[in-house]
C-alpha atoms as a PDB file:
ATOM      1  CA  UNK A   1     -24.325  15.635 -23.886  1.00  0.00           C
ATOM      2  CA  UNK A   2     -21.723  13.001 -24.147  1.00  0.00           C
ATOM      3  CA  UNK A   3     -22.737  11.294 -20.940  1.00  0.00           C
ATOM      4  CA  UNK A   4     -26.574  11.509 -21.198  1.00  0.00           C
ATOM      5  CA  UNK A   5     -25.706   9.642 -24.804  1.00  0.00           C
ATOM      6  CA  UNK A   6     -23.750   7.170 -23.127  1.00  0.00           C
ATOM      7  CA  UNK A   7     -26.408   6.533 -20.076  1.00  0.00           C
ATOM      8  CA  UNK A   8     -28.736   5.887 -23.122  1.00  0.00           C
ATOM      9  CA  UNK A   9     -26.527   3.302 -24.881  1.00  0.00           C
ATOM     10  CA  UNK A  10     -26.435   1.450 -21.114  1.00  0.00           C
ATOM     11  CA  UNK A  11     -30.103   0.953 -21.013  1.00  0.00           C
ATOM     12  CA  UNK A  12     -30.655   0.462 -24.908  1.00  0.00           C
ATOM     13  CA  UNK A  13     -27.524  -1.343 -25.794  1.00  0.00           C
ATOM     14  CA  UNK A  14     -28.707  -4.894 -23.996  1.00  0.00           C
ATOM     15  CA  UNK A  15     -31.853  -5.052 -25.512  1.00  0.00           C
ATOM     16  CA  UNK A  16     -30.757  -5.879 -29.067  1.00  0.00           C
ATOM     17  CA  UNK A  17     -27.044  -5.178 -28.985  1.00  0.00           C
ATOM     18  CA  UNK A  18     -25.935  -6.866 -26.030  1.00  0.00           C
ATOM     19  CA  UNK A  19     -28.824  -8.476 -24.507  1.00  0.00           C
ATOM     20  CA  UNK A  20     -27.523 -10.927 -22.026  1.00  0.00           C
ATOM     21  CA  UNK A  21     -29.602 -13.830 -23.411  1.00  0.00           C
ATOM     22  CA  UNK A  22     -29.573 -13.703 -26.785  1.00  0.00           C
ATOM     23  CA  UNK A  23     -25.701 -12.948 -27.273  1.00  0.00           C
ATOM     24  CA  UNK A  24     -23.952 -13.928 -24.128  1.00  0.00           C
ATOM     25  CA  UNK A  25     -26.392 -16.753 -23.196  1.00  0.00           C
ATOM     26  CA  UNK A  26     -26.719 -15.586 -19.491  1.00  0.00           C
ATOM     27  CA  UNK A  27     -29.695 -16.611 -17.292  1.00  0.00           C
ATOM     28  CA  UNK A  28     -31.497 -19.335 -19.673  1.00  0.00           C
ATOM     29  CA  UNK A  29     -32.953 -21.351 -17.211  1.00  0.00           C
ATOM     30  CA  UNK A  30     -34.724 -18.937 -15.419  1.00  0.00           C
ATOM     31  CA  UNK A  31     -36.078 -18.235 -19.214  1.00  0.00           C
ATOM     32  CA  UNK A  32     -37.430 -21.495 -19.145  1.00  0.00           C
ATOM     33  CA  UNK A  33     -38.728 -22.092 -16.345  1.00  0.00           C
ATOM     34  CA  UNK A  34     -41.324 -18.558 -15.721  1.00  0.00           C
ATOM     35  CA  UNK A  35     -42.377 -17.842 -19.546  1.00  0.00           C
ATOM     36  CA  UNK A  36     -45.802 -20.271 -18.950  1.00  0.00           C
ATOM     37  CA  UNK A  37     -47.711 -16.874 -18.104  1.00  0.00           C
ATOM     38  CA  UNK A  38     -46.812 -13.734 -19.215  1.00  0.00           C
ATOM     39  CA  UNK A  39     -47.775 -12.154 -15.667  1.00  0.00           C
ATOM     40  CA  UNK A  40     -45.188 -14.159 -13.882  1.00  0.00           C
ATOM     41  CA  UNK A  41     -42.082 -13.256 -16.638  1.00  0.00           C
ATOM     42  CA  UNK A  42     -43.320  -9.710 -16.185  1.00  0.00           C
ATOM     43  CA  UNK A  43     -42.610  -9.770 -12.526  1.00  0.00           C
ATOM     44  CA  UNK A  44     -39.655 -11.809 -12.906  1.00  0.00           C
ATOM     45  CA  UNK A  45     -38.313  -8.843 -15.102  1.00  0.00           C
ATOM     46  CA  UNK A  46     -39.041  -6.303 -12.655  1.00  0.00           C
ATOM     47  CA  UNK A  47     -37.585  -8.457  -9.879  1.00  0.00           C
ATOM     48  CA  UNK A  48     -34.012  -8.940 -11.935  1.00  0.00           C
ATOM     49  CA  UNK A  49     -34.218  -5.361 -12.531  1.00  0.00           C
ATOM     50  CA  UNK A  50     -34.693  -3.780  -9.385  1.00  0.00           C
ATOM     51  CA  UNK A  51     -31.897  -6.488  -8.010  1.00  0.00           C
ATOM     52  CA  UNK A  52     -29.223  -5.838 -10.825  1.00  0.00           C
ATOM     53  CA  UNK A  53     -29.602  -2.059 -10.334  1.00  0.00           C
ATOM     54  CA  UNK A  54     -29.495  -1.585  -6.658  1.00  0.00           C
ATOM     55  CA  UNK A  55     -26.666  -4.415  -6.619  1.00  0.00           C
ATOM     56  CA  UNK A  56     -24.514  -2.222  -9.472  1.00  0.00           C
ATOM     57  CA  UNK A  57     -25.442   1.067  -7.004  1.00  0.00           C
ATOM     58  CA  UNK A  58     -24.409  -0.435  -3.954  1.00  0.00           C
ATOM     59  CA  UNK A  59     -21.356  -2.394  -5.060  1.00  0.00           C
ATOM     60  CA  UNK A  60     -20.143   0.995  -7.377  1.00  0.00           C
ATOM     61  CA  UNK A  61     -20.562   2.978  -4.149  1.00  0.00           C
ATOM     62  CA  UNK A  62     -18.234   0.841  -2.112  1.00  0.00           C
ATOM     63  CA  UNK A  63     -15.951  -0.485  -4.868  1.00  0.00           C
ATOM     64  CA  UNK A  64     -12.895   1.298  -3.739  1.00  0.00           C
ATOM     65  CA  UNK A  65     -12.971   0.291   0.078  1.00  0.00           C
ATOM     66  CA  UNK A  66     -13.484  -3.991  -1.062  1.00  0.00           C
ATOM     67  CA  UNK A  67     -10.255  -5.938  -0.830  1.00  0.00           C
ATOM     68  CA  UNK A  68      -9.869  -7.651  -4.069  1.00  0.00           C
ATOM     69  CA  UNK A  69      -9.464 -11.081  -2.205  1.00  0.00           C
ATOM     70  CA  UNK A  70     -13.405 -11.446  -0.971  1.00  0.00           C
ATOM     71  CA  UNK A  71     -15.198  -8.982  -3.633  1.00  0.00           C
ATOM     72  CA  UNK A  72     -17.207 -11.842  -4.574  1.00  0.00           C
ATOM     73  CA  UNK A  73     -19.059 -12.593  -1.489  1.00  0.00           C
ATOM     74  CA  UNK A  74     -19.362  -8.881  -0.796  1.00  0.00           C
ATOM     75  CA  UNK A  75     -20.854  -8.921  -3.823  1.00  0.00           C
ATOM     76  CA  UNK A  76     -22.868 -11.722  -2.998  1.00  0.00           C
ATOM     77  CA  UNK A  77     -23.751 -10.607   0.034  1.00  0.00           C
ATOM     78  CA  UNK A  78     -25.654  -7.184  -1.098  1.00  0.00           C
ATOM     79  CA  UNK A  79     -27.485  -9.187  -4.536  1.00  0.00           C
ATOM     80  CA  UNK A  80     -28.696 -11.841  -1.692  1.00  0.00           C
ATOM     81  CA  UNK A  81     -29.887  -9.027   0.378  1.00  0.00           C
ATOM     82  CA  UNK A  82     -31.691  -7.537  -2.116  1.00  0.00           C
ATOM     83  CA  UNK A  83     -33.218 -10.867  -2.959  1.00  0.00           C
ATOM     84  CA  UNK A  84     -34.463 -11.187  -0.160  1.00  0.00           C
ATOM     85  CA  UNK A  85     -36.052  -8.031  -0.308  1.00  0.00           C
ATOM     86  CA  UNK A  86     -37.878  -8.621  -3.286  1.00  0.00           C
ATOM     87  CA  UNK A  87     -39.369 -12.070  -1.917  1.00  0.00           C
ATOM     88  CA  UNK A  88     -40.926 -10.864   0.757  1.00  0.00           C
ATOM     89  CA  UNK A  89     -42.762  -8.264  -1.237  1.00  0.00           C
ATOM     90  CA  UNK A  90     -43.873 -10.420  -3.385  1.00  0.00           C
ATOM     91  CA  UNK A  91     -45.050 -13.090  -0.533  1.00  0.00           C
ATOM     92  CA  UNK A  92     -46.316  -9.454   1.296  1.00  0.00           C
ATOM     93  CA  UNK A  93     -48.373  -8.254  -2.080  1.00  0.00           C
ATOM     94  CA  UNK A  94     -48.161 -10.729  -4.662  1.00  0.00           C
ATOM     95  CA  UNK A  95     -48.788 -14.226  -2.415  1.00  0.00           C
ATOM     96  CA  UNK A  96     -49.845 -15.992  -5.809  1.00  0.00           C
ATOM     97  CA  UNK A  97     -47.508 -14.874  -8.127  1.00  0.00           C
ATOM     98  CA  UNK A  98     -44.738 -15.421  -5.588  1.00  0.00           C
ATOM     99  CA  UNK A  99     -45.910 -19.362  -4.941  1.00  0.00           C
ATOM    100  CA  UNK A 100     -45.623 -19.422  -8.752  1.00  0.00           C
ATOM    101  CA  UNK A 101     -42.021 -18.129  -9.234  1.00  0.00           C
ATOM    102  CA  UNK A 102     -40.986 -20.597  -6.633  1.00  0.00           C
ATOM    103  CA  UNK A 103     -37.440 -20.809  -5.737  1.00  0.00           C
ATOM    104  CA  UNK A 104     -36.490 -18.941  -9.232  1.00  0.00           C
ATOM    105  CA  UNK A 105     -36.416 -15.515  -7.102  1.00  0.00           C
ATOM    106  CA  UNK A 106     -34.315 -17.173  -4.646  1.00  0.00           C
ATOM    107  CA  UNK A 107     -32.445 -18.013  -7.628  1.00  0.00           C
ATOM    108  CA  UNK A 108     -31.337 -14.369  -8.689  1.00  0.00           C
ATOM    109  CA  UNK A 109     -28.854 -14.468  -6.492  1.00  0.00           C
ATOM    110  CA  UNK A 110     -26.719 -17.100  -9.229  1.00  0.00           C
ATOM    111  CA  UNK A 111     -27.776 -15.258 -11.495  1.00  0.00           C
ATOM    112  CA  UNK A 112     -24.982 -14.668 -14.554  1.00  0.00           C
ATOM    113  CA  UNK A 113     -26.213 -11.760 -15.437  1.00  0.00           C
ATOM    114  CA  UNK A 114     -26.267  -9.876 -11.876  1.00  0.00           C
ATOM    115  CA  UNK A 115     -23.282 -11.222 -11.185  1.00  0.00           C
ATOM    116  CA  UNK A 116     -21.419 -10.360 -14.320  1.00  0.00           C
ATOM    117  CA  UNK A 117     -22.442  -6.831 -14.200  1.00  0.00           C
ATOM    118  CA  UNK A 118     -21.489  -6.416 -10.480  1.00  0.00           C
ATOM    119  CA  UNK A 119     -18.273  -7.487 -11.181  1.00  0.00           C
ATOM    120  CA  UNK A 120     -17.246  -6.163 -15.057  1.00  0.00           C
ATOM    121  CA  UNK A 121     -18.784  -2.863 -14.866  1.00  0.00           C
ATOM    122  CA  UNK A 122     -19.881  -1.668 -11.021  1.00  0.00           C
ATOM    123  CA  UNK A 123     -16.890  -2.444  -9.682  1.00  0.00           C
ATOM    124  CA  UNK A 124     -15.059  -0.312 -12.449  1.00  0.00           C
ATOM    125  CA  UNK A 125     -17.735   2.500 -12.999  1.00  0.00           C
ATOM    126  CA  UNK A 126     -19.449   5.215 -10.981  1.00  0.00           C
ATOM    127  CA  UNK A 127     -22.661   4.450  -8.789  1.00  0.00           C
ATOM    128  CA  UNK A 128     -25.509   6.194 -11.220  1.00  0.00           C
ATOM    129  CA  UNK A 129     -24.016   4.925 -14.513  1.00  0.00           C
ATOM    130  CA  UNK A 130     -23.900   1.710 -12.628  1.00  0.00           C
ATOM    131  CA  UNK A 131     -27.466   1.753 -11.501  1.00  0.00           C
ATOM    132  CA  UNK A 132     -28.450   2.846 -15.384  1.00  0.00           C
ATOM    133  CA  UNK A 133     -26.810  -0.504 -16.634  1.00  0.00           C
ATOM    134  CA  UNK A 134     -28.104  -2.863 -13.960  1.00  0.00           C
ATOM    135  CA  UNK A 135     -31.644  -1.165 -15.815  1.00  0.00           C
ATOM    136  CA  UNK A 136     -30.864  -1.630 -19.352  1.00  0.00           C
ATOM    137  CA  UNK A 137     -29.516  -5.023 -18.509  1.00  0.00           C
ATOM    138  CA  UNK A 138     -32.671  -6.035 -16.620  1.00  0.00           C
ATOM    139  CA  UNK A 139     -34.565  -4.718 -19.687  1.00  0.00           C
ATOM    140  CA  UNK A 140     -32.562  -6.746 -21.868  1.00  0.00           C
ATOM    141  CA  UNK A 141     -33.381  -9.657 -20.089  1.00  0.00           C
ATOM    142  CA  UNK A 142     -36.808  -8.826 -19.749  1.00  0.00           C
ATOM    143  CA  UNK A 143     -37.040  -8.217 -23.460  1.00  0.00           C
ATOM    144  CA  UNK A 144     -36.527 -12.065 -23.871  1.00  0.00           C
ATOM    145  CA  UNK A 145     -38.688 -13.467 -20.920  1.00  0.00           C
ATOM    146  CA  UNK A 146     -41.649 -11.224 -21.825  1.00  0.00           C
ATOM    147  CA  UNK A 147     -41.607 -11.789 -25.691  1.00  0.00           C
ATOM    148  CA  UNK A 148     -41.208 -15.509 -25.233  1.00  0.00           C
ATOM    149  CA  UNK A 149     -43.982 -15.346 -22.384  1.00  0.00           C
ATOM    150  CA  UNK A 150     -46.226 -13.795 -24.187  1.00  0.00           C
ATOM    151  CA  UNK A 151     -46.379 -16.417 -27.645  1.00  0.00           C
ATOM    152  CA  UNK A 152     -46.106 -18.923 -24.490  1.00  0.00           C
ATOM    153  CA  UNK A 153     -49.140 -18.332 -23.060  1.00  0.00           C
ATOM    154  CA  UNK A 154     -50.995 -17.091 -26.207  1.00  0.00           C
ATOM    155  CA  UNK A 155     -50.360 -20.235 -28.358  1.00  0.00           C
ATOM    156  CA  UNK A 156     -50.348 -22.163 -25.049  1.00  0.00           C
ATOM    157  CA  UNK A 157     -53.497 -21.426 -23.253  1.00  0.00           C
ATOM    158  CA  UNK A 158     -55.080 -18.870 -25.866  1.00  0.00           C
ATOM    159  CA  UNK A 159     -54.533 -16.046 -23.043  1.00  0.00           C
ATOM    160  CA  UNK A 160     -52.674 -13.188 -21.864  1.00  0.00           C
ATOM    161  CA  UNK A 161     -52.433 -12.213 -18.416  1.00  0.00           C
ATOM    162  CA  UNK A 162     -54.715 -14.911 -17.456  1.00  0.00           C
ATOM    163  CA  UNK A 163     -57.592 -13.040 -20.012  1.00  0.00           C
ATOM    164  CA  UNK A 164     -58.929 -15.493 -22.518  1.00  0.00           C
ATOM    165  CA  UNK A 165     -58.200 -13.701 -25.822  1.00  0.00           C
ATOM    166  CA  UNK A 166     -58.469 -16.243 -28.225  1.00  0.00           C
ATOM    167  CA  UNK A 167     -61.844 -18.473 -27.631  1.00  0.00           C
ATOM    168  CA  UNK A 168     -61.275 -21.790 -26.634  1.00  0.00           C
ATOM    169  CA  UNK A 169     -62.760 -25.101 -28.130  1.00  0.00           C
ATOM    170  CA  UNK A 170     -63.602 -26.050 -25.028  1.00  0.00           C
ATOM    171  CA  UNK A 171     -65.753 -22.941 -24.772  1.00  0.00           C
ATOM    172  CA  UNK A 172     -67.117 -22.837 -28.183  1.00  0.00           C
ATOM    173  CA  UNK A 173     -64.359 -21.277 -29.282  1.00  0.00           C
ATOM    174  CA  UNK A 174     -62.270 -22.180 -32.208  1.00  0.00           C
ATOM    175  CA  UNK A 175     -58.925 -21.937 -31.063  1.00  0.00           C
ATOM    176  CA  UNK A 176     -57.039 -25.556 -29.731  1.00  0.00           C
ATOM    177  CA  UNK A 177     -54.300 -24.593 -26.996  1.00  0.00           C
ATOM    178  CA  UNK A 178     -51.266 -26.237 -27.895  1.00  0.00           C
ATOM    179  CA  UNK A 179     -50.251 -27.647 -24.697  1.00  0.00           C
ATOM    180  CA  UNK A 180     -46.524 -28.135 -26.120  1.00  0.00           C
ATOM    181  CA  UNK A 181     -45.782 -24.417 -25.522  1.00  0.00           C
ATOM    182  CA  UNK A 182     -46.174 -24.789 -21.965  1.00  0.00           C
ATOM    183  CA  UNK A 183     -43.337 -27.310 -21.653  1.00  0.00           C
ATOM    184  CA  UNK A 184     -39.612 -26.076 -21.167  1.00  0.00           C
ATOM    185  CA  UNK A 185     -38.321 -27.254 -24.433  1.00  0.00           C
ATOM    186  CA  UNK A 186     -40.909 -24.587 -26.278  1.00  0.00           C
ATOM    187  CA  UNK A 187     -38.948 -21.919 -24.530  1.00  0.00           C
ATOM    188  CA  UNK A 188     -35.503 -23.334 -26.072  1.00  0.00           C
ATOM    189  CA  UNK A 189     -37.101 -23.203 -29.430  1.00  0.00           C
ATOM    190  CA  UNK A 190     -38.732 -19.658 -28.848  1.00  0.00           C
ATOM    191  CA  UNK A 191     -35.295 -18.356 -27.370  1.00  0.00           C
ATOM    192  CA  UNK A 192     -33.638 -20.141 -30.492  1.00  0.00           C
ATOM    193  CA  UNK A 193     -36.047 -18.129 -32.462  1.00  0.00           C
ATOM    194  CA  UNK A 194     -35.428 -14.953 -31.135  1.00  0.00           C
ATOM    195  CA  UNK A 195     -31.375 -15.345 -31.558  1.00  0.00           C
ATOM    196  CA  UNK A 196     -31.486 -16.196 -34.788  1.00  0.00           C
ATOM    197  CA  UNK A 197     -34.129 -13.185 -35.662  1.00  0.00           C
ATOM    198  CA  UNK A 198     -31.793 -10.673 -34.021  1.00  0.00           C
ATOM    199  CA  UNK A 199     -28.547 -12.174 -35.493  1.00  0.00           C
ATOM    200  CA  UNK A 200     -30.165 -11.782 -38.757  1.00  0.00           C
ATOM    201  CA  UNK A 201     -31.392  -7.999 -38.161  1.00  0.00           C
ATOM    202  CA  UNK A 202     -27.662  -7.331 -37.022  1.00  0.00           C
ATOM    203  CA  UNK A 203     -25.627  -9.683 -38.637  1.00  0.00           C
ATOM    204  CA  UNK A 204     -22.293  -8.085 -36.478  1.00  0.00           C
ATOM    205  CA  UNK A 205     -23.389 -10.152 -33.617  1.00  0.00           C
ATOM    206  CA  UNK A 206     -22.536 -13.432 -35.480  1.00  0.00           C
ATOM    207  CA  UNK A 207     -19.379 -15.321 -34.428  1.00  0.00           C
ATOM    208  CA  UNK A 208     -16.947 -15.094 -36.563  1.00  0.00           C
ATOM    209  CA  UNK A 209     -16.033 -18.699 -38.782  1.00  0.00           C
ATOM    210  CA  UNK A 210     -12.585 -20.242 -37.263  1.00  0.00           C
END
């Protein structure tokens, strides 16, 4: 009972506990850079997901046979792997979508927040309660890129997943896309947003006044 509780708290804890954006400030840019559309910070969640999981799995497995001295590019070496996995599915079934995230998939591989878990808690903890935090911390993440996506492209373009749900002016609608939430410094403000909201929900989470 004790561990199914505990696998729980991995995949719940990051999404408004711990979440790796919001408290530690891991992976921002990325956050700024595919939140235009919702579709594309959708996929980018699954992508960090399936990469931070697999990574946790496959560095937990083999965490006792890695010489302390290169555990970083070992590590390295099986996140880039399964980056390069993920891009060529995406450039295999998703050709659009892919051109879109650009070199940000490519960019998983710096990612703070792969990285970090890889190295405080797979190299410390067993493979499938490894796997079950790269989720909830790829959730966590995803938590932030898809809420900020989603006002993104709603207050941005009037849409959501590319369907028009607020009728444009343009159409002979009466909504006026604000063309300010498509620029990077919405998503700072957004992200700002959502940090504050959360701090203020769970006031623990502030720093503490020196």
């Amino acid at each position: 009972m004790s561990s199914a509780k505990e696998l729980k708290k991995s995949v719940l804890a990051p999404v408004l506990d711990n979440n790796p954006i919001a408290l530690q400030v891991l992976g921002v840019c990325s956050a700024l850079a595919v939140t235009t559309k919702l579709e594309t910070a959708f996929v980018m969640t699954i992508a960090v997901m399936f990469v931070t999981a697999f990574s946790n799995f496959f560095v937990s497995l083999i965490r006792n046979h890695i010489p302390n001295s290169v555990r970083i590019i070992v590590q390295m070496a099986i996140i880039a792997s399964l980056v390069i996995v993920v891009d060529q599915i995406l450039k295999a079934y998703l050709y659009d979508i892919s051109k879109q995230l650009s070199v940000f998939v490519g960019l998983i591989i710096t990612n703070c927040i792969v990285m970090g878990r890889a190295e405080a808690f797979a190299m410390k903890s067993a493979p499938i309660p490894s796997f079950i935090d790269g989720i909830g911390n790829g959730l966590g993440y995803g938590f932030v890129l898809i809420t900020v996506g989603f006002f993104r492209e709603l207050l941005g373009s009037g849409k959501l997943f590319g369907i028009e749900v607020m009728p444009l002016i343009s159409n002979g609608g009466w909504y006026q896309p604000n063309g300010l939430m498509l620029l990077a410094p919405s998503a700072f403000f957004l992200i700002g947003f959502m940090i504050w909201a959360i701090r203020t929900f769970k006031p623990e989470q502030v720093e503490a006044k020196e």
